[in-house]
C-alpha atoms as a PDB file:
ATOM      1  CA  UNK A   1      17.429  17.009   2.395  1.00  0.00           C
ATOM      2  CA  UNK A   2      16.864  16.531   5.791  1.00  0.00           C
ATOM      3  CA  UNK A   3      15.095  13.737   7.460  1.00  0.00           C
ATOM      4  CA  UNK A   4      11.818  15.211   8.307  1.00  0.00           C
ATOM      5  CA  UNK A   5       8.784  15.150   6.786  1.00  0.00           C
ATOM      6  CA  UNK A   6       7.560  17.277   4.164  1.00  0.00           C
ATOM      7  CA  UNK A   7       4.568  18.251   5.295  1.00  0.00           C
ATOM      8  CA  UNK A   8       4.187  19.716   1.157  1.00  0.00           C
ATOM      9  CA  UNK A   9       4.248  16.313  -0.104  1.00  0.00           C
ATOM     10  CA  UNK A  10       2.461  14.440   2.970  1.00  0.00           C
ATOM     11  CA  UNK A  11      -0.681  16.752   2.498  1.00  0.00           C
ATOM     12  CA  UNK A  12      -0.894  16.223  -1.348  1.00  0.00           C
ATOM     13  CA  UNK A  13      -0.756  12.087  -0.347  1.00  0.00           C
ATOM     14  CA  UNK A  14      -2.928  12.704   2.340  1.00  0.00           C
ATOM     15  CA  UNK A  15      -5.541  13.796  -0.661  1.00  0.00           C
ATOM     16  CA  UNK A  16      -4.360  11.422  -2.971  1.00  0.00           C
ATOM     17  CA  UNK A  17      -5.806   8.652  -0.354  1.00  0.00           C
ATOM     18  CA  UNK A  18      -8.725  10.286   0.392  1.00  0.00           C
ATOM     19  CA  UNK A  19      -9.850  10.744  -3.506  1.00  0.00           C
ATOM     20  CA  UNK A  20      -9.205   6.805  -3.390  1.00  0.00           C
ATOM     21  CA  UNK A  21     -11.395   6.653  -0.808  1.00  0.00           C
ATOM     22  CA  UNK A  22     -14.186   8.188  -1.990  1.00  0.00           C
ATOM     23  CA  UNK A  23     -14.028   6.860  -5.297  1.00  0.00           C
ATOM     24  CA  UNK A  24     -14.630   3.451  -3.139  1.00  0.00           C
ATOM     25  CA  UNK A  25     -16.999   5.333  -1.258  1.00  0.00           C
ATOM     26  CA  UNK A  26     -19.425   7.058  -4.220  1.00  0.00           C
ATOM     27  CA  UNK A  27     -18.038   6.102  -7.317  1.00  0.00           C
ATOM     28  CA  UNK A  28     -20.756   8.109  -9.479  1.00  0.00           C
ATOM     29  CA  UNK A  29     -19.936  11.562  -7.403  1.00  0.00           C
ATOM     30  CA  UNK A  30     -15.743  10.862  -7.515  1.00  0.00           C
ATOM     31  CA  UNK A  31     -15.680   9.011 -10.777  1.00  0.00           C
ATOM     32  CA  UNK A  32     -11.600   9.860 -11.327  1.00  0.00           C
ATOM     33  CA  UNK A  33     -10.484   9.097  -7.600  1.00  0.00           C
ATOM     34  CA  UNK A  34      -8.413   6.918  -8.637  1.00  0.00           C
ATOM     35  CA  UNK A  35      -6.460   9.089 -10.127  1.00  0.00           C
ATOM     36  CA  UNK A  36      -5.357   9.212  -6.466  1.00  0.00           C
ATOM     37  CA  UNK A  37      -3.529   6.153  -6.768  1.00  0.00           C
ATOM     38  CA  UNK A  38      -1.043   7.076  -9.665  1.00  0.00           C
ATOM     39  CA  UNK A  39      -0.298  10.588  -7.351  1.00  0.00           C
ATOM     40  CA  UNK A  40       0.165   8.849  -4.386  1.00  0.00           C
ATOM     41  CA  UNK A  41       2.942   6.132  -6.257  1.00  0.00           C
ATOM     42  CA  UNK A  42       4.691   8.909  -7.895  1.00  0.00           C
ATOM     43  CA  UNK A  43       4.931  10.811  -4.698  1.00  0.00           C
ATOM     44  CA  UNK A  44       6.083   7.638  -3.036  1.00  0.00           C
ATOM     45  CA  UNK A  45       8.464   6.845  -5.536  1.00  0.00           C
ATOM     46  CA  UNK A  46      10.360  10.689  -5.615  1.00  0.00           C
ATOM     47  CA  UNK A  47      10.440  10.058  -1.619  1.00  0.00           C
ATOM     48  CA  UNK A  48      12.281   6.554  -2.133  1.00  0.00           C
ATOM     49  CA  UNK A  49      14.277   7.751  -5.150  1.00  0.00           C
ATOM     50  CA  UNK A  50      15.292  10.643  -2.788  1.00  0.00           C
ATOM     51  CA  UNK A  51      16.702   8.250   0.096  1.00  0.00           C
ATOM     52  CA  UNK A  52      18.623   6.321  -2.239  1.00  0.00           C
ATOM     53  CA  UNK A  53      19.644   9.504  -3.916  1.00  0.00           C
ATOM     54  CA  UNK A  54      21.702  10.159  -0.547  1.00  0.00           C
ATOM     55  CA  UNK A  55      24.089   7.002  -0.744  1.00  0.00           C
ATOM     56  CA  UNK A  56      27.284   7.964  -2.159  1.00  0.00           C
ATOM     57  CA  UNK A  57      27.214   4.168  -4.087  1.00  0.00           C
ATOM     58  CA  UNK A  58      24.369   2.254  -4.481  1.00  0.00           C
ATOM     59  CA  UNK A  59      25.730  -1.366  -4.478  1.00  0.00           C
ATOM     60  CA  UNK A  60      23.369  -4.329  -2.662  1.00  0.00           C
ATOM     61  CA  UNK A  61      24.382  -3.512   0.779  1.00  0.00           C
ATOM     62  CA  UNK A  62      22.345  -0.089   0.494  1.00  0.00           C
ATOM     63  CA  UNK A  63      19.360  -1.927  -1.328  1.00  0.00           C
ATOM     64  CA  UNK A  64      19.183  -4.581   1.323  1.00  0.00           C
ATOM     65  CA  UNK A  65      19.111  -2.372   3.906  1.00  0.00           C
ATOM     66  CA  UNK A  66      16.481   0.079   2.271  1.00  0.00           C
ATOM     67  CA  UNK A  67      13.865  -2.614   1.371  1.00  0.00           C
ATOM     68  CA  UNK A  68      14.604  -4.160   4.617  1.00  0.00           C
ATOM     69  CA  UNK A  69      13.843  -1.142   6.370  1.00  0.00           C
ATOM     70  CA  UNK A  70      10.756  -0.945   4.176  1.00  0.00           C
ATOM     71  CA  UNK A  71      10.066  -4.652   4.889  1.00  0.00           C
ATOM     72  CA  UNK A  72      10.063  -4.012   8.681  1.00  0.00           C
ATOM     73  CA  UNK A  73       7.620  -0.746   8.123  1.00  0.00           C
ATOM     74  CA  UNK A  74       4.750  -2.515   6.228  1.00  0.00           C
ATOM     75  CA  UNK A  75       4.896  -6.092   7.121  1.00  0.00           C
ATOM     76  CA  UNK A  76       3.876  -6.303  10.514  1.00  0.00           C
ATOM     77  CA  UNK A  77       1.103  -3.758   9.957  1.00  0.00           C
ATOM     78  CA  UNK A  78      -0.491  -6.158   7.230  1.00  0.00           C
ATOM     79  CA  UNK A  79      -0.026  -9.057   9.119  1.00  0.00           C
ATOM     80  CA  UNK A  80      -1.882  -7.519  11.734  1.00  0.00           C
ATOM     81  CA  UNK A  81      -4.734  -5.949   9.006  1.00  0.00           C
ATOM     82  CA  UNK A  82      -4.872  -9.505   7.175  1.00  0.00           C
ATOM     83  CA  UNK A  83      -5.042 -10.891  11.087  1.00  0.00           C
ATOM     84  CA  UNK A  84      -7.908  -9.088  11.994  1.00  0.00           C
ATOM     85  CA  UNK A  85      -9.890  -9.361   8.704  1.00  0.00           C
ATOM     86  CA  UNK A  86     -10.028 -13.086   9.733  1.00  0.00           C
ATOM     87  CA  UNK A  87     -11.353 -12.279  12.956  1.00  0.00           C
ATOM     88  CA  UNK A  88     -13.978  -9.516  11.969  1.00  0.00           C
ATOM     89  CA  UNK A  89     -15.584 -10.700   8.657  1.00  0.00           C
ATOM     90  CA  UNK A  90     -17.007 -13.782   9.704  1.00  0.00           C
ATOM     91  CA  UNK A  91     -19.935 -12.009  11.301  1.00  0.00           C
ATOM     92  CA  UNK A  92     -19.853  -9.852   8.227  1.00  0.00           C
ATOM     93  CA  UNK A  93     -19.563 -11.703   4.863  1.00  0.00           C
ATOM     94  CA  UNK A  94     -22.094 -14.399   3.131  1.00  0.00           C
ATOM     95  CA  UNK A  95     -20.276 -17.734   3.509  1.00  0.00           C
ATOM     96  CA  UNK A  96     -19.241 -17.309  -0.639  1.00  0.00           C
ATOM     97  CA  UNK A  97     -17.285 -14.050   0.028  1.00  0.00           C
ATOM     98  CA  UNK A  98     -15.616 -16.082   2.990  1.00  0.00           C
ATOM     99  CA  UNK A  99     -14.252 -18.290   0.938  1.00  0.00           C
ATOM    100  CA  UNK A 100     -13.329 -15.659  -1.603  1.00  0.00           C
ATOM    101  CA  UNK A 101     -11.447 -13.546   1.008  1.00  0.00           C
ATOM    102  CA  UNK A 102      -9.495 -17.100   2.291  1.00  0.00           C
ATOM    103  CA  UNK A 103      -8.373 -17.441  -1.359  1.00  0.00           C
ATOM    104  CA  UNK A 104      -7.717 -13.915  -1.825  1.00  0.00           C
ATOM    105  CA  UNK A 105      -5.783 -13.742   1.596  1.00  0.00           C
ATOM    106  CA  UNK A 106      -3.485 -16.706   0.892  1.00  0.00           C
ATOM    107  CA  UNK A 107      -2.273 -14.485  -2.524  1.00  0.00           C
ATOM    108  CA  UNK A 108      -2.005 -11.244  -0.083  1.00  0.00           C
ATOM    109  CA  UNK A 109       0.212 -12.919   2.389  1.00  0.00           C
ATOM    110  CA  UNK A 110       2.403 -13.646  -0.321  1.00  0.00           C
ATOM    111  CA  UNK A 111       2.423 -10.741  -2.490  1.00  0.00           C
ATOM    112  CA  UNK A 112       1.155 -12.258  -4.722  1.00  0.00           C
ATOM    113  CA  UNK A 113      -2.703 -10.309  -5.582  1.00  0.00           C
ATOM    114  CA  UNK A 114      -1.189  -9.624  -9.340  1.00  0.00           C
ATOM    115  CA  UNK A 115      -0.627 -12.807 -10.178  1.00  0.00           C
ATOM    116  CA  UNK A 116      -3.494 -14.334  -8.327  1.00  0.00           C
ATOM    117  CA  UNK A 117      -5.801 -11.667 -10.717  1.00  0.00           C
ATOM    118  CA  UNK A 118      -4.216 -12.876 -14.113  1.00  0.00           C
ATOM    119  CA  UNK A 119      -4.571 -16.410 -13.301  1.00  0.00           C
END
């Protein structure tokens, strides 16, 4: 497998997202966008299995270095989202959805959103 984009895959995520979306959107019209979400995580996970499917031996070395990799892709880009949010929804949110989003953010920044919703 080479390392470029398959533009096969990438289009059928690309519409995964987008049925997400517009379930947010107009839930009554797209009632099973969500559906989007489960396509778009198996998708992900056959692109990820497929990297790691390239090591000769996967021992922690390789696994450091691919969620490290991963770790340098996504975290600065949600610092930056989460980093904004505080900025921006001030002048948008009633003070009691403030103060939800805080709470809420504090679990984001760790990960932590599952365990923050079972609690």
């Amino acid at each position: 497998m080479s390392k470029a984009k398959r533009p096969d895959i990438q289009g059928i995520r690309g519409l995964a997202i987008a049925s997400v979306l517009a379930f947010h959107l107009k839930e009554d019209q797209f009632p099973a966008g969500f559906v989007g979400v489960d396509i778009f995580f198996v998708l992900s996970g056959y692109l990820m299995s497929s990297i790691l499917a390239k090591e000769r031996v996967i021992d922690m070395n390789v696994l450091s270095g691919f969620y490290a990799r991963r770790f340098k892709r996504i975290v600065p880009l949600f610092a930056i989202v989460l980093f904004i949010l505080f900025i921006v929804l001030p002048f948008i949110l009633l003070a009691k959805d403030i103060t939800k989003f805080v709470s809420d953010s504090i679990w984001a920044a760790f990960f932590a959103t599952n365990i923050h919703a079972i609690i």
